[in-house]
N, C-alpha and C. Protein backbone atom coordinates (compact mmCIF):
# COMPACT_ATOMS: atom_id res chain seq x y z
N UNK A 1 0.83 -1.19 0.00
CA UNK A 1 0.00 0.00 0.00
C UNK A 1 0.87 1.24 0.00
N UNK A 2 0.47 2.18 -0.25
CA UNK A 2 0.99 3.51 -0.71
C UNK A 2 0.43 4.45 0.32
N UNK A 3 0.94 5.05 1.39
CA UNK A 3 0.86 5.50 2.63
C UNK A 3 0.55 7.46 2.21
N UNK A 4 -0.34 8.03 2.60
CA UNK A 4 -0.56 9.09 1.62
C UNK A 4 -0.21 9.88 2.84
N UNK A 5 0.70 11.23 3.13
CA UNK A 5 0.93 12.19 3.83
C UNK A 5 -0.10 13.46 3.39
N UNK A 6 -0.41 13.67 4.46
CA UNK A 6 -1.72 15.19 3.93
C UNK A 6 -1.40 16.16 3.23
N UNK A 7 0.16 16.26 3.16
CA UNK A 7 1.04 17.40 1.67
C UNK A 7 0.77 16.53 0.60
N UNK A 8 0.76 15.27 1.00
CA UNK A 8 0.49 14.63 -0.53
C UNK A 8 -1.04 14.78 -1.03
N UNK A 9 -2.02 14.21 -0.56
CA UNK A 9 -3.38 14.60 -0.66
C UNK A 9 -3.37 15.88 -0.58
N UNK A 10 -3.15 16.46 -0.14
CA UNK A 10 -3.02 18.30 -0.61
C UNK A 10 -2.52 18.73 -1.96
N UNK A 11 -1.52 17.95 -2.54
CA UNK A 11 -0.78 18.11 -3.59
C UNK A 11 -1.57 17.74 -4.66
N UNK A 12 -2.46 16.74 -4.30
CA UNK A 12 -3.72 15.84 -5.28
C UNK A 12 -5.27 16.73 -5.48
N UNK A 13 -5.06 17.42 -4.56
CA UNK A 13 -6.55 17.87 -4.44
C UNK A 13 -6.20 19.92 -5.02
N UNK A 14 -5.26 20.16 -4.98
CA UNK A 14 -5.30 21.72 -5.27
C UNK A 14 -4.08 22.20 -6.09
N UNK A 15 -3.92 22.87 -6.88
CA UNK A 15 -2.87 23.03 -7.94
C UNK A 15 -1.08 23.52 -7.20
N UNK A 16 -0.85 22.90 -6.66
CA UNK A 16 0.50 23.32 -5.73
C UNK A 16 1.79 22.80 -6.86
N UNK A 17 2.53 24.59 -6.65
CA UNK A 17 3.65 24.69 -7.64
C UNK A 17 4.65 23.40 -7.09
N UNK A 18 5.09 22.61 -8.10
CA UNK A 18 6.31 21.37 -7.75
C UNK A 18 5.77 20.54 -7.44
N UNK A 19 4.90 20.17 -6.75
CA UNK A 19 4.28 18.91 -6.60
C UNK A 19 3.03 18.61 -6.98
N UNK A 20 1.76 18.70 -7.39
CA UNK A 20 0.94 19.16 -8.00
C UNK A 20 0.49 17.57 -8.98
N UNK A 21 2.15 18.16 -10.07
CA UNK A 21 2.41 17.26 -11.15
C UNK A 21 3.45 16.02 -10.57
N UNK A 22 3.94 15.87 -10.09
CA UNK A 22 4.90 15.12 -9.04
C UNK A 22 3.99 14.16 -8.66
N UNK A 23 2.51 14.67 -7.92
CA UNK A 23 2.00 13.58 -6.92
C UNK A 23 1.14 12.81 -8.26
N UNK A 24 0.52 13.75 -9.34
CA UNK A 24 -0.60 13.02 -10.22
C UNK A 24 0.38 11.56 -11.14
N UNK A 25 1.79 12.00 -11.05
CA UNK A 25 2.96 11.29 -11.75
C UNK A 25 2.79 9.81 -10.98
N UNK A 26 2.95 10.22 -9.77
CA UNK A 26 3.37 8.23 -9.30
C UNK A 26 1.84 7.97 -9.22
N UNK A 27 0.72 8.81 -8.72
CA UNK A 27 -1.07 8.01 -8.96
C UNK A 27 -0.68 7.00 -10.23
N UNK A 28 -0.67 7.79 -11.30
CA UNK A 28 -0.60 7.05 -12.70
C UNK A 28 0.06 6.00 -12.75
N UNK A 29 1.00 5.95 -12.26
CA UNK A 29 1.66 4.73 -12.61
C UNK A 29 1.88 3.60 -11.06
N UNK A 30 0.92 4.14 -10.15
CA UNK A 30 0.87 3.05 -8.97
C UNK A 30 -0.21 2.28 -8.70
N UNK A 31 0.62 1.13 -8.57
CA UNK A 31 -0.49 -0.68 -8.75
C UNK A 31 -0.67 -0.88 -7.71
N UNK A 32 -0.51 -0.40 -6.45
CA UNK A 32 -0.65 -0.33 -4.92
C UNK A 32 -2.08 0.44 -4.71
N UNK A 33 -2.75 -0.04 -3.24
CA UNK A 33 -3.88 1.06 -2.93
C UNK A 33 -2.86 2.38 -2.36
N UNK A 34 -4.28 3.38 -2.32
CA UNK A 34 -3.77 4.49 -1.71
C UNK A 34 -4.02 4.49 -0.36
N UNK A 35 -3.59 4.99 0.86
CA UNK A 35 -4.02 4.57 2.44
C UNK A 35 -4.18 5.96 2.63
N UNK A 36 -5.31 6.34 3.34
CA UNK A 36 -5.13 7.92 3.90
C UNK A 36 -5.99 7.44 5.62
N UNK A 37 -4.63 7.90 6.44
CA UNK A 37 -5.21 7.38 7.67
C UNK A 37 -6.00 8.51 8.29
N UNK A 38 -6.85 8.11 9.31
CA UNK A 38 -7.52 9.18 10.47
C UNK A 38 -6.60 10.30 10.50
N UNK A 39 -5.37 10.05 11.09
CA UNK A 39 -4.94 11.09 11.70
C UNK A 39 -4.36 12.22 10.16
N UNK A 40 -4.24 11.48 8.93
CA UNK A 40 -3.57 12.49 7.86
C UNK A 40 -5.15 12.92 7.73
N UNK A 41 -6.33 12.36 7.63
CA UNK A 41 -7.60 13.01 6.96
C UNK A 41 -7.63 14.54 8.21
N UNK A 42 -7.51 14.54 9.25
CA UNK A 42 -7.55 15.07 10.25
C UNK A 42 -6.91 16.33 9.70
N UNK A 43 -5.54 16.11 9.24
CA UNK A 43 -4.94 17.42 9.17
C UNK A 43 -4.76 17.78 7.78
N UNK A 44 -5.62 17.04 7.30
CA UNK A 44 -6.21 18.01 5.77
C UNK A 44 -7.38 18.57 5.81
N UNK A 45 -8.44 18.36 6.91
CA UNK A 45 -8.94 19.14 7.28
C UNK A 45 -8.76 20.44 7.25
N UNK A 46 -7.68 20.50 8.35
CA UNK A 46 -7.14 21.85 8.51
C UNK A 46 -6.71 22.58 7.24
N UNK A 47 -5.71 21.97 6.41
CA UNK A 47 -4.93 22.51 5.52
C UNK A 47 -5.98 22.99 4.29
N UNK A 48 -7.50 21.77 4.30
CA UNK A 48 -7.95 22.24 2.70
C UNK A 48 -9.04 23.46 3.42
N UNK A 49 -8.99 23.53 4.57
CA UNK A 49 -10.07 25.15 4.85
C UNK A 49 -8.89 26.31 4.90
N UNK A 50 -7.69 26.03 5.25
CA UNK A 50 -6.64 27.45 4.70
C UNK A 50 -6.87 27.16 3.68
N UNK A 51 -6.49 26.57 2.97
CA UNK A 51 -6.43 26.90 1.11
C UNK A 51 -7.91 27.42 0.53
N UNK A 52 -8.58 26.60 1.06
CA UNK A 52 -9.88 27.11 0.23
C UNK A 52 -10.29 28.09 0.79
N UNK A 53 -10.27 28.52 2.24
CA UNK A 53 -10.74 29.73 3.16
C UNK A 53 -12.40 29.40 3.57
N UNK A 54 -12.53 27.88 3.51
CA UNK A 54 -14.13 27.32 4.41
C UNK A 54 -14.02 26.21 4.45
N UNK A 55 -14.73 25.49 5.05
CA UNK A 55 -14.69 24.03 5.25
C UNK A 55 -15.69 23.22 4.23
N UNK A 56 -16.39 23.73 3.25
CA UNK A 56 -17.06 23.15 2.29
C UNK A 56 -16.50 23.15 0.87
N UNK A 57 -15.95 22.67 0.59
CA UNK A 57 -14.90 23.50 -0.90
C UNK A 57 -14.68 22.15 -1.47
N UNK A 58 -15.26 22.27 -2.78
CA UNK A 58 -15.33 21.14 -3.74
C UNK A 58 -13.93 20.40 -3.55
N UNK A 59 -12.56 20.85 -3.40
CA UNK A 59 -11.01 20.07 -3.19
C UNK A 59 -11.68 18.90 -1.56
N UNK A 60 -12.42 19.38 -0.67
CA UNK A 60 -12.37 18.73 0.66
C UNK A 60 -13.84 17.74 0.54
N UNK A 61 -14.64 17.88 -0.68
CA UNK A 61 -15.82 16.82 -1.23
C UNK A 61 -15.29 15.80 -1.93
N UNK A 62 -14.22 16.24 -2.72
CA UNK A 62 -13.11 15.06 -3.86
C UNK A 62 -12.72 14.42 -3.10
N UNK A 63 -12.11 14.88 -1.97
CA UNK A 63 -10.82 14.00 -1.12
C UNK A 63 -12.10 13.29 -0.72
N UNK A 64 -13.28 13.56 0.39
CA UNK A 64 -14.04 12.45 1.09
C UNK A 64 -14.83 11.59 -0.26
N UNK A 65 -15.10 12.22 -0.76
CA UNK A 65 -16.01 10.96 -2.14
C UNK A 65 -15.21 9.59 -2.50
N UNK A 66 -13.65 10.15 -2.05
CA UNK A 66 -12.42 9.09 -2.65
C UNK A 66 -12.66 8.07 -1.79
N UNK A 67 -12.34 8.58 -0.70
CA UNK A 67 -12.39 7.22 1.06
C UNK A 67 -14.18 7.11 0.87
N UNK A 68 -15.42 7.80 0.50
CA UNK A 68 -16.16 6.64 0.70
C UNK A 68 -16.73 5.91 -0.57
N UNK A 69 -16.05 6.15 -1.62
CA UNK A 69 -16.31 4.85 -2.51
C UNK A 69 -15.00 4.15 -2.61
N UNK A 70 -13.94 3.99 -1.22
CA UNK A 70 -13.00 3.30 -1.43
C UNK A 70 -12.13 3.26 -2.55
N UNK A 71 -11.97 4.39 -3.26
CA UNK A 71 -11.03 4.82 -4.09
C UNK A 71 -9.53 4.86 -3.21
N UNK A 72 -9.47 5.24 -2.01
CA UNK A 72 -8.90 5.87 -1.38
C UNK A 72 -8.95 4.76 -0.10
N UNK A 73 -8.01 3.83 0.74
CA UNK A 73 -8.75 3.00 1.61
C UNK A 73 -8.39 4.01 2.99
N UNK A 74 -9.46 3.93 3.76
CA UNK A 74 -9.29 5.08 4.92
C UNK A 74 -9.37 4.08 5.76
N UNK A 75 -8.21 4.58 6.77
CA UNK A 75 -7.38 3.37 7.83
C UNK A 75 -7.75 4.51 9.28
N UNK A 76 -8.39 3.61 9.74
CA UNK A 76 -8.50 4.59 11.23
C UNK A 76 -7.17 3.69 12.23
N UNK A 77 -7.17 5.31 13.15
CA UNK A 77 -6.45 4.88 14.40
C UNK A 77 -6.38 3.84 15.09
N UNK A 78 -5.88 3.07 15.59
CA UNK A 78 -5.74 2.25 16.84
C UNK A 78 -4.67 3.11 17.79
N UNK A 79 -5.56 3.96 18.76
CA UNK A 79 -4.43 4.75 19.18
C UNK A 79 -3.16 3.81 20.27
N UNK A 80 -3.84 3.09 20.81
CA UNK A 80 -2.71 1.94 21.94
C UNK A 80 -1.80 1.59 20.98
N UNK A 81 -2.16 1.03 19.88
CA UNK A 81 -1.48 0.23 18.65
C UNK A 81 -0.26 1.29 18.26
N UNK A 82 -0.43 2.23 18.05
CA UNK A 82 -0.13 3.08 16.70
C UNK A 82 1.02 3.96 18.10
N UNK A 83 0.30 4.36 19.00
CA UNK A 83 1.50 5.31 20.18
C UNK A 83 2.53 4.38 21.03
N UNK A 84 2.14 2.67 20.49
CA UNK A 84 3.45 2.15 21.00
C UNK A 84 4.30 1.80 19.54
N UNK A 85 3.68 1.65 18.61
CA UNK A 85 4.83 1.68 17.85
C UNK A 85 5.40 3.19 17.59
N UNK A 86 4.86 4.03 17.55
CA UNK A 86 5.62 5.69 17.82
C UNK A 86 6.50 5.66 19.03
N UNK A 87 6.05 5.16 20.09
CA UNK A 87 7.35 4.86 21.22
C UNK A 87 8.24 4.38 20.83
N UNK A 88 8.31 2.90 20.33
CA UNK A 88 9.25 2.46 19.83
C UNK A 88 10.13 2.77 18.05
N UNK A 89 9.60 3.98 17.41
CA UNK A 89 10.23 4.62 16.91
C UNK A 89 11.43 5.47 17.34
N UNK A 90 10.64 6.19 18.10
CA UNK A 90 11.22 7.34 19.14
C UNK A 90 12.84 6.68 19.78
N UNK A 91 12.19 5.32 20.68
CA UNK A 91 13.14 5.03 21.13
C UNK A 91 14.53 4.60 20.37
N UNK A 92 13.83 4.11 19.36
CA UNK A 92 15.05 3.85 18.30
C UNK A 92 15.55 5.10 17.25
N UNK A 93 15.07 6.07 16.97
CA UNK A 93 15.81 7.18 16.02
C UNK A 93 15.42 8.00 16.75
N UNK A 94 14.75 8.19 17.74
CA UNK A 94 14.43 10.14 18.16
C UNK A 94 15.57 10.73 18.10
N UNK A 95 16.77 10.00 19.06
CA UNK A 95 17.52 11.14 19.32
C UNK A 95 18.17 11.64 18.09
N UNK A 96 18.40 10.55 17.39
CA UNK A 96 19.24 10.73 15.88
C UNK A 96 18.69 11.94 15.23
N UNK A 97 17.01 11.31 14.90
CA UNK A 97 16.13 12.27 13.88
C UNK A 97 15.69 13.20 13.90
N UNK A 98 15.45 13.57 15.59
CA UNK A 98 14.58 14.68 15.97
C UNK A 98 13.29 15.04 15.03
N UNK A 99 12.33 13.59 14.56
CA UNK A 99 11.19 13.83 14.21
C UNK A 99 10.16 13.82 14.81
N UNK A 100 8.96 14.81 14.75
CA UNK A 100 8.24 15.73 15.94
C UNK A 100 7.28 14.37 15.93
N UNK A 101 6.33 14.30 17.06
CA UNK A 101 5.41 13.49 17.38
C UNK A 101 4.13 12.96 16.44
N UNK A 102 3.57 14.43 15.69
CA UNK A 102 2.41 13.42 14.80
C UNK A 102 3.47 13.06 13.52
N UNK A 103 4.64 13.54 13.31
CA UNK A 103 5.37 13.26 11.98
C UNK A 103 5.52 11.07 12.29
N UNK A 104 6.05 11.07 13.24
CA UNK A 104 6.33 9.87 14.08
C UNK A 104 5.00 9.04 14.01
N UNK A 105 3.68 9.63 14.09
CA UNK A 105 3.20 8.89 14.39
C UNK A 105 2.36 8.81 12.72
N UNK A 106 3.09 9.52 11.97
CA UNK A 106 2.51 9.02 10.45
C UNK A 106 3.42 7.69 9.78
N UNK A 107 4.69 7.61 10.56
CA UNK A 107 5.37 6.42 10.26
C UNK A 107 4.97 5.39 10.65
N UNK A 108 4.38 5.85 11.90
CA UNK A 108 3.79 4.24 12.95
C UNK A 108 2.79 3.80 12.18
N UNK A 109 1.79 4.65 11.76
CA UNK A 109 0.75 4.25 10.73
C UNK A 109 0.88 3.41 9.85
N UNK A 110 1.69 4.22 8.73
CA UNK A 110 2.17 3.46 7.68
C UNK A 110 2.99 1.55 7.98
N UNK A 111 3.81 1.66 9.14
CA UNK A 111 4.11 0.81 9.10
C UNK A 111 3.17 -0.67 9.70
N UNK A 112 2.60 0.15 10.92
CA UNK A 112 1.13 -0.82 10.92
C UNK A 112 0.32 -1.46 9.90
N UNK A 113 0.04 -0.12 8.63
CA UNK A 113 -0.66 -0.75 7.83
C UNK A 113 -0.04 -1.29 7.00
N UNK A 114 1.39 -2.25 6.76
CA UNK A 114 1.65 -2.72 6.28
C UNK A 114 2.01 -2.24 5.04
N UNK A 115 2.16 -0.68 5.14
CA UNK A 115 2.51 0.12 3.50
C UNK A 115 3.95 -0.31 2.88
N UNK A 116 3.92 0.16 1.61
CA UNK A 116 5.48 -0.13 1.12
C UNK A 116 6.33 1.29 0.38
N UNK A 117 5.26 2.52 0.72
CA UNK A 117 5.42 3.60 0.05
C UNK A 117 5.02 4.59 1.14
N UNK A 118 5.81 5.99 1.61
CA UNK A 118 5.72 6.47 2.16
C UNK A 118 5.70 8.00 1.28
N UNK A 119 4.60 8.61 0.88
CA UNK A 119 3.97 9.52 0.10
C UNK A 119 3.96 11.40 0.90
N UNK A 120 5.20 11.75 0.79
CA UNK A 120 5.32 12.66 1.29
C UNK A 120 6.41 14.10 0.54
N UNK A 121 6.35 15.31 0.84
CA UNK A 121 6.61 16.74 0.53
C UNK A 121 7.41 17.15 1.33
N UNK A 122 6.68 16.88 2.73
CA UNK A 122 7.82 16.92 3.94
C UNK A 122 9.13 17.18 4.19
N UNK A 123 9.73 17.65 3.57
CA UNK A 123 11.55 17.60 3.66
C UNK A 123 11.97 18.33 4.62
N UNK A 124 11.08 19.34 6.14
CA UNK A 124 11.70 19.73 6.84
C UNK A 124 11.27 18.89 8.20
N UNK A 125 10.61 17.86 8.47
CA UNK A 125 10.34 17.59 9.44
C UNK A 125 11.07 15.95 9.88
N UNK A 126 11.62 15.51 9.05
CA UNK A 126 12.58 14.81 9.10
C UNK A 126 11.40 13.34 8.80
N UNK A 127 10.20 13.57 9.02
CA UNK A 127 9.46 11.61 8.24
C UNK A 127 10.07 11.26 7.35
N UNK A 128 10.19 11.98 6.35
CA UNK A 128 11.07 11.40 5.40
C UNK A 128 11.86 10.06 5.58
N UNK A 129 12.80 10.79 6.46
CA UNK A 129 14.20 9.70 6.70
C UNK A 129 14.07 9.10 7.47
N UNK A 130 13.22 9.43 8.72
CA UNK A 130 12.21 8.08 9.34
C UNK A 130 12.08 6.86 8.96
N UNK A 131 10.99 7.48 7.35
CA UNK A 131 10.12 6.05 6.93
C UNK A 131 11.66 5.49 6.11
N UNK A 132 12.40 6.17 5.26
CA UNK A 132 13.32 5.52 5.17
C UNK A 132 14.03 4.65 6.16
N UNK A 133 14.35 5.39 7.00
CA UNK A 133 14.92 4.52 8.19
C UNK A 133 14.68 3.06 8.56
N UNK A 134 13.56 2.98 8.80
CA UNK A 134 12.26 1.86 8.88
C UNK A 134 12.08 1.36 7.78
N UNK A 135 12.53 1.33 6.38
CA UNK A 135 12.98 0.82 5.11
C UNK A 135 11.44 0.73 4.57
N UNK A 136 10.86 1.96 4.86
CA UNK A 136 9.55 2.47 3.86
C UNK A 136 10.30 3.17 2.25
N UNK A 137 9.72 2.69 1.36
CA UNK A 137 10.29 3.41 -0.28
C UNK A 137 9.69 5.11 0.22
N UNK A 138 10.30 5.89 0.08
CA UNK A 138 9.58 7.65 0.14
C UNK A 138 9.87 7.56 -1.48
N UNK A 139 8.37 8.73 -1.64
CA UNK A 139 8.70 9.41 -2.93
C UNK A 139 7.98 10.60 -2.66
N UNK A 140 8.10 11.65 -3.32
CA UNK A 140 9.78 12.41 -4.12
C UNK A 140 10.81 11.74 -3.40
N UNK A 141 11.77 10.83 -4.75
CA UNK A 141 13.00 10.63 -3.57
C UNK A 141 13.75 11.63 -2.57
N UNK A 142 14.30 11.14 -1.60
CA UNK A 142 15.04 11.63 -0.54
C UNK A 142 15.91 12.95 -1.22
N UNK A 143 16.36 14.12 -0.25
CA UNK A 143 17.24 14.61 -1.00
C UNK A 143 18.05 14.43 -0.69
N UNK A 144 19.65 15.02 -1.31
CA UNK A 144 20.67 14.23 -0.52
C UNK A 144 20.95 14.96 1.07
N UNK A 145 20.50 15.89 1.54
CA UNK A 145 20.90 16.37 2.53
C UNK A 145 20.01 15.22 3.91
N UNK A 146 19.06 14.73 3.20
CA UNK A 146 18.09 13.30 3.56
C UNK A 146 18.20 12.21 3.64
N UNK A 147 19.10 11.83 2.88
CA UNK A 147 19.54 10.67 2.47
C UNK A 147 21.18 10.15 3.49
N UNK A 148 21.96 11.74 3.86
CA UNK A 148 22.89 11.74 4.82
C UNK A 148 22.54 11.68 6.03
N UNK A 149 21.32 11.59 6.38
CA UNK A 149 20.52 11.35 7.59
C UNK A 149 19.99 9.99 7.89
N UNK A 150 19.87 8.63 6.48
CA UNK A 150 18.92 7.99 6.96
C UNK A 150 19.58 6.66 7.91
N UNK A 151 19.22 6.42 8.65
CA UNK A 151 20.03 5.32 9.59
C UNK A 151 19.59 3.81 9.21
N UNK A 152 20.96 3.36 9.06
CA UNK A 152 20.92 1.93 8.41
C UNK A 152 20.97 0.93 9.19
């Protein structure tokens, strides 16, 4: 499965310079589902009422029409599940990565749900090299200042 970060569904749903065309690029050519968990639908919430400036805006009807005709498979929380494998992220790269808590806990996700693609824009919060870390595929590949970070 293909693990969707809310910059990425953001990137899918509204015309954003550089990624936009980037994210519609791997849709096309990926044989994997798409996963958009609780906690990423959560904070596209947020992000598609800044962009659109309301909470009703045809970009935030596309995204839900997707998860409920299962275009899109929507993975809810197991929060016990999901904040001990974020512990045991933490415990193993925090100090290295210094990646912030819901970033952490979009890795725990992904790796719960058994993803093989970690779908993210992200390049300042360090998931990136996380899900690398944890030997998730990221795309946009890593950059190299990302890639000198990821722990083997």
């Amino acid at each position: 499965m293909n693990y969707l970060d809310s910059n990425f569904i953001a990137a899918l749903h509204f015309n954003i310079v550089g990624q936009t065309e980037v994210a519609e690029k791997f849709v096309r050519k990926a044989s994997l589902p798409f996963l958009a968990s609780s906690l990423g639908e959560l904070e596209c919430r947020r992000a598609f009422i800044l962009r659109a400036g309301h909470g009703k805006s045809e970009n935030w009807r596309q995204f839900q029409d997707k998860l409920d005709a299962g275009v899109w498979v929507r993975f809810p929380m197991q929060w016990d599940r999901v904040a001990a494998k974020a512990v045991d992220l933490i415990e193993k790269h925090g100090a290295a990565l210094n990646c912030g808590t819901l970033d952490t806990l979009h890795v725990a996700l992904a790796r719960i749900a058994g993803c093989t693609w970690f779908l993210s824009f992200d390049t300042n919060s360090n998931a990136r090299v996380l899900a690398a870390s944890v030997r998730l595929k990221v795309y946009p590949d890593l950059t190299p200042q990302e890639k000198g970070k990821v722990i083997h």
